[in-house]
PDB file of N, CA and C in Angstrom:
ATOM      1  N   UNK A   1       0.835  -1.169   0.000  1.00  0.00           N
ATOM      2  CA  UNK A   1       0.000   0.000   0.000  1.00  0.00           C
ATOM      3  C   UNK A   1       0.886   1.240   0.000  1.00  0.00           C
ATOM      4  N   UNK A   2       0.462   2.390  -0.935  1.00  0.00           N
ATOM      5  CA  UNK A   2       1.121   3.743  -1.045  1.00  0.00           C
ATOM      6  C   UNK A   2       0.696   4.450  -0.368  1.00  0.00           C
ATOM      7  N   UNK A   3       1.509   4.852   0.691  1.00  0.00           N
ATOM      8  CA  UNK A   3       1.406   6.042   1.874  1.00  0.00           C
ATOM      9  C   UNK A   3       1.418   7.451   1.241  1.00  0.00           C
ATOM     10  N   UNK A   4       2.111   7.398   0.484  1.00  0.00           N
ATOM     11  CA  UNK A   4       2.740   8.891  -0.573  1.00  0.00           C
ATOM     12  C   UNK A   4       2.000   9.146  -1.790  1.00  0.00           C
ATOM     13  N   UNK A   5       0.626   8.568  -1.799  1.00  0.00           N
ATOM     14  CA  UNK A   5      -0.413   8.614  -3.287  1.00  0.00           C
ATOM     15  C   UNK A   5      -0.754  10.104  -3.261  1.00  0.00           C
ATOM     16  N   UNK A   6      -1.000  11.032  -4.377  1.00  0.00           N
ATOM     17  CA  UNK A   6      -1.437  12.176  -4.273  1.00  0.00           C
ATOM     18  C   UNK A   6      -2.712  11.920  -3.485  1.00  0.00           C
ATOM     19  N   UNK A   7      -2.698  13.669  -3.039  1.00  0.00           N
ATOM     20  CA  UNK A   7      -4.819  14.027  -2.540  1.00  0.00           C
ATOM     21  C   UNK A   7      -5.716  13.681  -3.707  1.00  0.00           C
ATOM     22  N   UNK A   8      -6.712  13.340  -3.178  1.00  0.00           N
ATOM     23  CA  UNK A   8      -7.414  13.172  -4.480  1.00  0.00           C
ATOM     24  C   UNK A   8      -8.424  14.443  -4.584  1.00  0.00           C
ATOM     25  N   UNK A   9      -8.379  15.064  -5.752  1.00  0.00           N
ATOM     26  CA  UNK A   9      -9.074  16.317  -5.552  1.00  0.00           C
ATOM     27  C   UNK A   9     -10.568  16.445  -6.110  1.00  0.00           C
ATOM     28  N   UNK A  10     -11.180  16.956  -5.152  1.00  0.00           N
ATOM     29  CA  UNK A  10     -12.425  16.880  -5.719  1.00  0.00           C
ATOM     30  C   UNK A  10     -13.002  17.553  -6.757  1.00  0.00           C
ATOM     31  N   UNK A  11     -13.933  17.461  -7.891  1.00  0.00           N
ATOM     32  CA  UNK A  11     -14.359  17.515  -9.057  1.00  0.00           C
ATOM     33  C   UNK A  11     -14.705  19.246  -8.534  1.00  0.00           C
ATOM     34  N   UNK A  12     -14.018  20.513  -9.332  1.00  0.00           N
ATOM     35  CA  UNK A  12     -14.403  21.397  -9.040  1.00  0.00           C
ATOM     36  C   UNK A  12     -15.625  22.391  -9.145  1.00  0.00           C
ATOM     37  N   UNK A  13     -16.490  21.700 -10.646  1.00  0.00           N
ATOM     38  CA  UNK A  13     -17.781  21.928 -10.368  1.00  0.00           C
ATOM     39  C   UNK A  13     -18.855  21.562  -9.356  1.00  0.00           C
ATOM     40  N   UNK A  14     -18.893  20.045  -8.718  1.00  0.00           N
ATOM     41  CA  UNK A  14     -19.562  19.889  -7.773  1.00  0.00           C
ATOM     42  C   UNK A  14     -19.197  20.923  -6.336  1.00  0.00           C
ATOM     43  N   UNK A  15     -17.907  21.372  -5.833  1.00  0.00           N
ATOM     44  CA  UNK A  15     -17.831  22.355  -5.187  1.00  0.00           C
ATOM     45  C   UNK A  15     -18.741  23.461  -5.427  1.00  0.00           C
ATOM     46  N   UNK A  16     -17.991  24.060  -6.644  1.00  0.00           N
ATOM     47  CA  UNK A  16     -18.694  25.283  -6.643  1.00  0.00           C
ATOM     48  C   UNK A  16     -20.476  25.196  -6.986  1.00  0.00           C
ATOM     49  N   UNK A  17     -20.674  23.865  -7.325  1.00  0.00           N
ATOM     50  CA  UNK A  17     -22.576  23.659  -7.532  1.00  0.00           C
ATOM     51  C   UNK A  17     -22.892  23.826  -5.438  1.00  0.00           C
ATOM     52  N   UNK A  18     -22.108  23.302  -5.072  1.00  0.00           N
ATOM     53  CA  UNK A  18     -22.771  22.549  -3.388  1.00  0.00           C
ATOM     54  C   UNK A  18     -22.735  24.020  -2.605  1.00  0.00           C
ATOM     55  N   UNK A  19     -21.717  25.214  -2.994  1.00  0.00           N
ATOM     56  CA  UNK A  19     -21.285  26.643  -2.362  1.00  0.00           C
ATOM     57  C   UNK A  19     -22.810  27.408  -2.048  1.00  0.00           C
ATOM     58  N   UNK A  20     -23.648  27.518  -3.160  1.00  0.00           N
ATOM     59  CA  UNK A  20     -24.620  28.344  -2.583  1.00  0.00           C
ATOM     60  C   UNK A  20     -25.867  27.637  -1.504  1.00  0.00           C
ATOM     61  N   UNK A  21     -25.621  26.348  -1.776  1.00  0.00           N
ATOM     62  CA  UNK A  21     -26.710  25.301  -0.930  1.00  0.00           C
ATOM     63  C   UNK A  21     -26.061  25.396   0.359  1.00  0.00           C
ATOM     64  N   UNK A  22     -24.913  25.180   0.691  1.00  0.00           N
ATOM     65  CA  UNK A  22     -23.958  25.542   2.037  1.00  0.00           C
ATOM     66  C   UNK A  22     -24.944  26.589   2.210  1.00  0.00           C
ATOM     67  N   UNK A  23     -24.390  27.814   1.724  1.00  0.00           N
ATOM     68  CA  UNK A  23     -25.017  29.160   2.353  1.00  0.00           C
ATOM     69  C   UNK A  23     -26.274  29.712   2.525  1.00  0.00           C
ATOM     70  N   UNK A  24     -26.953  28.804   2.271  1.00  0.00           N
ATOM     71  CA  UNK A  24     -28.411  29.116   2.183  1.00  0.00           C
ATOM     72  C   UNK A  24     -29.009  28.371   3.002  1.00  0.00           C
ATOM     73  N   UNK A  25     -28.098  26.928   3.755  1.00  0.00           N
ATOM     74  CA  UNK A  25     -28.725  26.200   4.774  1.00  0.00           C
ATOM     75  C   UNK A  25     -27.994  27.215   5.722  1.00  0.00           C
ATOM     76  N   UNK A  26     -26.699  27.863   6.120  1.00  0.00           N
ATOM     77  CA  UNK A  26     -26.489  28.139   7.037  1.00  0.00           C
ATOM     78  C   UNK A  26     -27.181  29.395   7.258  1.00  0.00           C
ATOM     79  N   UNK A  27     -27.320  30.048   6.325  1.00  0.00           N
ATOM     80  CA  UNK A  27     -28.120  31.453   6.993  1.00  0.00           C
ATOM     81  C   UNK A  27     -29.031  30.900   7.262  1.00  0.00           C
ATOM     82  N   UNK A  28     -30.146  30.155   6.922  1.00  0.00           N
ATOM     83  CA  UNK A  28     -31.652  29.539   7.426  1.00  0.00           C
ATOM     84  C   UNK A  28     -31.478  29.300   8.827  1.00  0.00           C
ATOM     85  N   UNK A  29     -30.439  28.129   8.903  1.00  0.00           N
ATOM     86  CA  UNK A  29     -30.688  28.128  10.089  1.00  0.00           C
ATOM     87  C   UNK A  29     -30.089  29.042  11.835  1.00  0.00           C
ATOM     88  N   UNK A  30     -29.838  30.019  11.168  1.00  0.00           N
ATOM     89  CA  UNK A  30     -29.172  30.976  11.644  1.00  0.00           C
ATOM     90  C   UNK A  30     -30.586  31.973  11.700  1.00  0.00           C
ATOM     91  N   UNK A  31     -31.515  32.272  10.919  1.00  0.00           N
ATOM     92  CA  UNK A  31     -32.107  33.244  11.165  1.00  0.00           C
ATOM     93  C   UNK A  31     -33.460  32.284  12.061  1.00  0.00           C
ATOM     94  N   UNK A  32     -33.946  31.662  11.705  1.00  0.00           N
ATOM     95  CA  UNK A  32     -34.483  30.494  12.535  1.00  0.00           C
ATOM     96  C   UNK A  32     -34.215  30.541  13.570  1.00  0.00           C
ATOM     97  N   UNK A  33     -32.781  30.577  14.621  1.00  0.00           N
ATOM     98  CA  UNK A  33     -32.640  30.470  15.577  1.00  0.00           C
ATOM     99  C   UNK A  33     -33.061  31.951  16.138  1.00  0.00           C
ATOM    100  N   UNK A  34     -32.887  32.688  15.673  1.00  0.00           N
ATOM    101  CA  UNK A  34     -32.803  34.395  16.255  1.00  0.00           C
ATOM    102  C   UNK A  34     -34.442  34.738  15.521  1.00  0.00           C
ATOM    103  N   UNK A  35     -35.233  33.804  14.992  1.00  0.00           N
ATOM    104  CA  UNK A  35     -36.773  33.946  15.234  1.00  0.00           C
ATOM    105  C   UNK A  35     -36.966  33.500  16.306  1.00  0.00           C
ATOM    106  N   UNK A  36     -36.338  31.918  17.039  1.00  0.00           N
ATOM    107  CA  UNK A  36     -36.612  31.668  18.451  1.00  0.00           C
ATOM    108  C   UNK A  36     -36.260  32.181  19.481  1.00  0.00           C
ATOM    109  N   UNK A  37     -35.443  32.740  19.391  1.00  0.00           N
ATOM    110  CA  UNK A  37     -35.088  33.644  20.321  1.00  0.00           C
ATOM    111  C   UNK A  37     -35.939  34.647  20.299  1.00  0.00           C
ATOM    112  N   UNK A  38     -36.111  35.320  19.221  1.00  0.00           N
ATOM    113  CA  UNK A  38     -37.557  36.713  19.690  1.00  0.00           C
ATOM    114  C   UNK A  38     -38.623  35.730  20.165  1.00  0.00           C
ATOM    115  N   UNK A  39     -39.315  34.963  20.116  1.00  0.00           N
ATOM    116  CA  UNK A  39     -40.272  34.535  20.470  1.00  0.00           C
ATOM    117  C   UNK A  39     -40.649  34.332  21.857  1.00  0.00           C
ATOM    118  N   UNK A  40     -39.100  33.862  22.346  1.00  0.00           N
ATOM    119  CA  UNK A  40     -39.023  33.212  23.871  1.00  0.00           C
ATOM    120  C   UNK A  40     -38.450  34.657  24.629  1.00  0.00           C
ATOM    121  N   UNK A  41     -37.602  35.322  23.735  1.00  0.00           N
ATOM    122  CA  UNK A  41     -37.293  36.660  24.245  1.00  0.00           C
ATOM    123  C   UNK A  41     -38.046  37.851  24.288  1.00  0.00           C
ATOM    124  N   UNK A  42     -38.951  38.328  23.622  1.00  0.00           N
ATOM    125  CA  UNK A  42     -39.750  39.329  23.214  1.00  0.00           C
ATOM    126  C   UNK A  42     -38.802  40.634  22.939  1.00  0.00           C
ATOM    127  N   UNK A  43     -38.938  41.552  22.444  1.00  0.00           N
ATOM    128  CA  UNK A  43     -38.587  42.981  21.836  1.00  0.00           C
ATOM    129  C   UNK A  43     -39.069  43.454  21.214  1.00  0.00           C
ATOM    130  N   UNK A  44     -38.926  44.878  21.227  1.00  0.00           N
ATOM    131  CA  UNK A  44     -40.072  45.564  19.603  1.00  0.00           C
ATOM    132  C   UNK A  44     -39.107  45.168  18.616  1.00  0.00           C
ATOM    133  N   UNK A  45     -38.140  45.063  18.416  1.00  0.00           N
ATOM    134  CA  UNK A  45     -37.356  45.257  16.770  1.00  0.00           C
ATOM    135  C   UNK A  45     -36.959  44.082  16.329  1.00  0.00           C
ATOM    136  N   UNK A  46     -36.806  42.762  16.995  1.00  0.00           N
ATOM    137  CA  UNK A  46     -36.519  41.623  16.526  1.00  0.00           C
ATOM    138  C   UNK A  46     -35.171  41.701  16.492  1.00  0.00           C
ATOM    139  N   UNK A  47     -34.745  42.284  17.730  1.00  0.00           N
ATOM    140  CA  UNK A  47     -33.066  41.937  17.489  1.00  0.00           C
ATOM    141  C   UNK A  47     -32.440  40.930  16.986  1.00  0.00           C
ATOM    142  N   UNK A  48     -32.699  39.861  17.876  1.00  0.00           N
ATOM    143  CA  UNK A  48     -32.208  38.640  17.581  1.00  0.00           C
ATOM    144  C   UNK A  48     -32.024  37.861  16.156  1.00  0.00           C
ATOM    145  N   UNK A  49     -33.343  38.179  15.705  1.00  0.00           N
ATOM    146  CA  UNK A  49     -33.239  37.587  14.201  1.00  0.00           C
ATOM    147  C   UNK A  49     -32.557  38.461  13.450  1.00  0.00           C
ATOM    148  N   UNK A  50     -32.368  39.913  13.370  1.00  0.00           N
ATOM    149  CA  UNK A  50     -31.191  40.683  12.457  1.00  0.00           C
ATOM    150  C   UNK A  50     -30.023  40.287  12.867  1.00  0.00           C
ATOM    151  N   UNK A  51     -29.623  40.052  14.507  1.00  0.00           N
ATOM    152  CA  UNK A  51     -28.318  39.595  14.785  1.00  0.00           C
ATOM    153  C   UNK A  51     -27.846  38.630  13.989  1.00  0.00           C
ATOM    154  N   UNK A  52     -28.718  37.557  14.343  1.00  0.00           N
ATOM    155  CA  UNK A  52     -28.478  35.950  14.180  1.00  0.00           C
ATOM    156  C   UNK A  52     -28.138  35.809  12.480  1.00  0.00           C
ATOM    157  N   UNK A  53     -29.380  36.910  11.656  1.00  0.00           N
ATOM    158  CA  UNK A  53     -29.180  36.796   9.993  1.00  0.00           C
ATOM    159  C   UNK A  53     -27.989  37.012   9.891  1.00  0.00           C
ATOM    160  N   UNK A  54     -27.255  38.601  10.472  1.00  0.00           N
ATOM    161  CA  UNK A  54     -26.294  38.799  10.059  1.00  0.00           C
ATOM    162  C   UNK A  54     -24.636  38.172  10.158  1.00  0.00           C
ATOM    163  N   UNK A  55     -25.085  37.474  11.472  1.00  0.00           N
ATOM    164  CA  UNK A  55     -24.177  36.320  12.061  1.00  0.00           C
ATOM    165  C   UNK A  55     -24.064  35.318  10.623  1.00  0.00           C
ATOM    166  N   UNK A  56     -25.218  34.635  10.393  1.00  0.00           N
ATOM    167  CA  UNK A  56     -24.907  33.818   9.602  1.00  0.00           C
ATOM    168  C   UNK A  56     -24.191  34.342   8.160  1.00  0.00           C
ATOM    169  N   UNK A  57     -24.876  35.072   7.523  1.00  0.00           N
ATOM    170  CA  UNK A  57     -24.118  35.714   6.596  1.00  0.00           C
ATOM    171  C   UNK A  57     -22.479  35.409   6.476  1.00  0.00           C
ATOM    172  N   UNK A  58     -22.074  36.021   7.630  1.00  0.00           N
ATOM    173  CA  UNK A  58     -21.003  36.044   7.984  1.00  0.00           C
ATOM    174  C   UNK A  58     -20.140  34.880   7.949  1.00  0.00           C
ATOM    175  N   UNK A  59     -20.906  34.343   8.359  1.00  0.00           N
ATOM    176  CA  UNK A  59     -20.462  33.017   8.617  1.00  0.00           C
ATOM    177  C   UNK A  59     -20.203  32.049   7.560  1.00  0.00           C
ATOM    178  N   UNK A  60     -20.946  32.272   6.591  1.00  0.00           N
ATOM    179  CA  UNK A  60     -21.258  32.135   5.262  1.00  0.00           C
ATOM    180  C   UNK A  60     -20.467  32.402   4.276  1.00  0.00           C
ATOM    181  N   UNK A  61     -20.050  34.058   4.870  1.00  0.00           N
ATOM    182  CA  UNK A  61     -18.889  34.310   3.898  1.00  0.00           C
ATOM    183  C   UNK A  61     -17.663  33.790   4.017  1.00  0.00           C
ATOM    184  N   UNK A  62     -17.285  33.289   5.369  1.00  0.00           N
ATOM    185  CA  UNK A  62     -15.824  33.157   5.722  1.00  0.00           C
ATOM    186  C   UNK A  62     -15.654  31.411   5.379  1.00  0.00           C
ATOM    187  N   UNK A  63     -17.170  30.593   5.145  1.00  0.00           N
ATOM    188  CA  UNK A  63     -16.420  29.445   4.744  1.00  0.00           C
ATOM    189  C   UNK A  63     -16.828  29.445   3.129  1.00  0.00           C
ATOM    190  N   UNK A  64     -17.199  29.938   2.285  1.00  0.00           N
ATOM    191  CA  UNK A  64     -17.052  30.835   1.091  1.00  0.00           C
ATOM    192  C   UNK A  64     -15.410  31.407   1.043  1.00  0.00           C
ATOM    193  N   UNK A  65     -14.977  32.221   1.739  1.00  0.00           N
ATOM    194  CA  UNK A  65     -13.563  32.512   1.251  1.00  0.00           C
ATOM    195  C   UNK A  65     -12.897  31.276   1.639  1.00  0.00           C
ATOM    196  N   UNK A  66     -13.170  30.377   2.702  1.00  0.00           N
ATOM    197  CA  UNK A  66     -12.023  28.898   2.631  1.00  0.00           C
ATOM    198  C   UNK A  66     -11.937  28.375   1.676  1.00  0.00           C
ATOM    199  N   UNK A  67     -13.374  27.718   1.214  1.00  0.00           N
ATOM    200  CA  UNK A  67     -13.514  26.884   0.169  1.00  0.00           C
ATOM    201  C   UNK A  67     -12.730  27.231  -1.266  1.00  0.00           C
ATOM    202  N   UNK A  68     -12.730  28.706  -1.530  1.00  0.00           N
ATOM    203  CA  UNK A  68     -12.560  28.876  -2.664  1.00  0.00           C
ATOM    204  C   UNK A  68     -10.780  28.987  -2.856  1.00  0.00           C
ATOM    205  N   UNK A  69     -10.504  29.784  -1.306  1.00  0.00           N
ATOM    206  CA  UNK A  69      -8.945  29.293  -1.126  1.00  0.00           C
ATOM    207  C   UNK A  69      -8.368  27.615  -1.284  1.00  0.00           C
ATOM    208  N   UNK A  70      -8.745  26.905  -0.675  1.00  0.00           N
ATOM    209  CA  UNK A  70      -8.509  25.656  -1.264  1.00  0.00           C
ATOM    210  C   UNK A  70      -8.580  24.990  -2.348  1.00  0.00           C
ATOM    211  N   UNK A  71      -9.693  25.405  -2.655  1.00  0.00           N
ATOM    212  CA  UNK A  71      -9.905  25.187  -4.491  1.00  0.00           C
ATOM    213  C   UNK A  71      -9.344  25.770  -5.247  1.00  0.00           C
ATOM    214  N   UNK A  72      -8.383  26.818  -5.175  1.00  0.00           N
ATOM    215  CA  UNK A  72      -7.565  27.170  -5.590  1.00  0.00           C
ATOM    216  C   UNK A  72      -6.284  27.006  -5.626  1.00  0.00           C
ATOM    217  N   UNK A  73      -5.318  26.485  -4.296  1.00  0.00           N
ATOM    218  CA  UNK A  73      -4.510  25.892  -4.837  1.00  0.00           C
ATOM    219  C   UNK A  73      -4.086  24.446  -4.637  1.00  0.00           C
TER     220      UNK A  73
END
């Protein structure tokens, strides 16, 4: 058995097809949580869920810039 076989790299269209489904489950469930939170929390402005959206976003973006760093070199 070869210890020293290259990485095997994954097919770079299925990445970049799977990138916006990533980000669209993680903001969901990111704003989802910060709807439960207003619910159980109460406020006039819905903090929580602008927090939580913008959290995810975020969050969103930074494994968006990994992915695409790796796929790159």
């Amino acid at each position: 058995m070869n210890t020293n076989s290259p990485k095997k790299n994954p097919n770079k269209w299925l990445v970049l097809i799977s990138i916006p489904i990533q980000m669209g489950v993680v903001i969901f469930i990111f704003s989802k949580g910060g709807s439960w939170l207003d619910e159980h929390y109460p406020n006039q402005h819905a903090v929580f869920l602008k927090i939580m959206t913008l959290l995810g976003v975020a969050l969103s973006f930074y494994y968006l810039n990994r992915q695409l760093k790796d796929l790159n070199s």
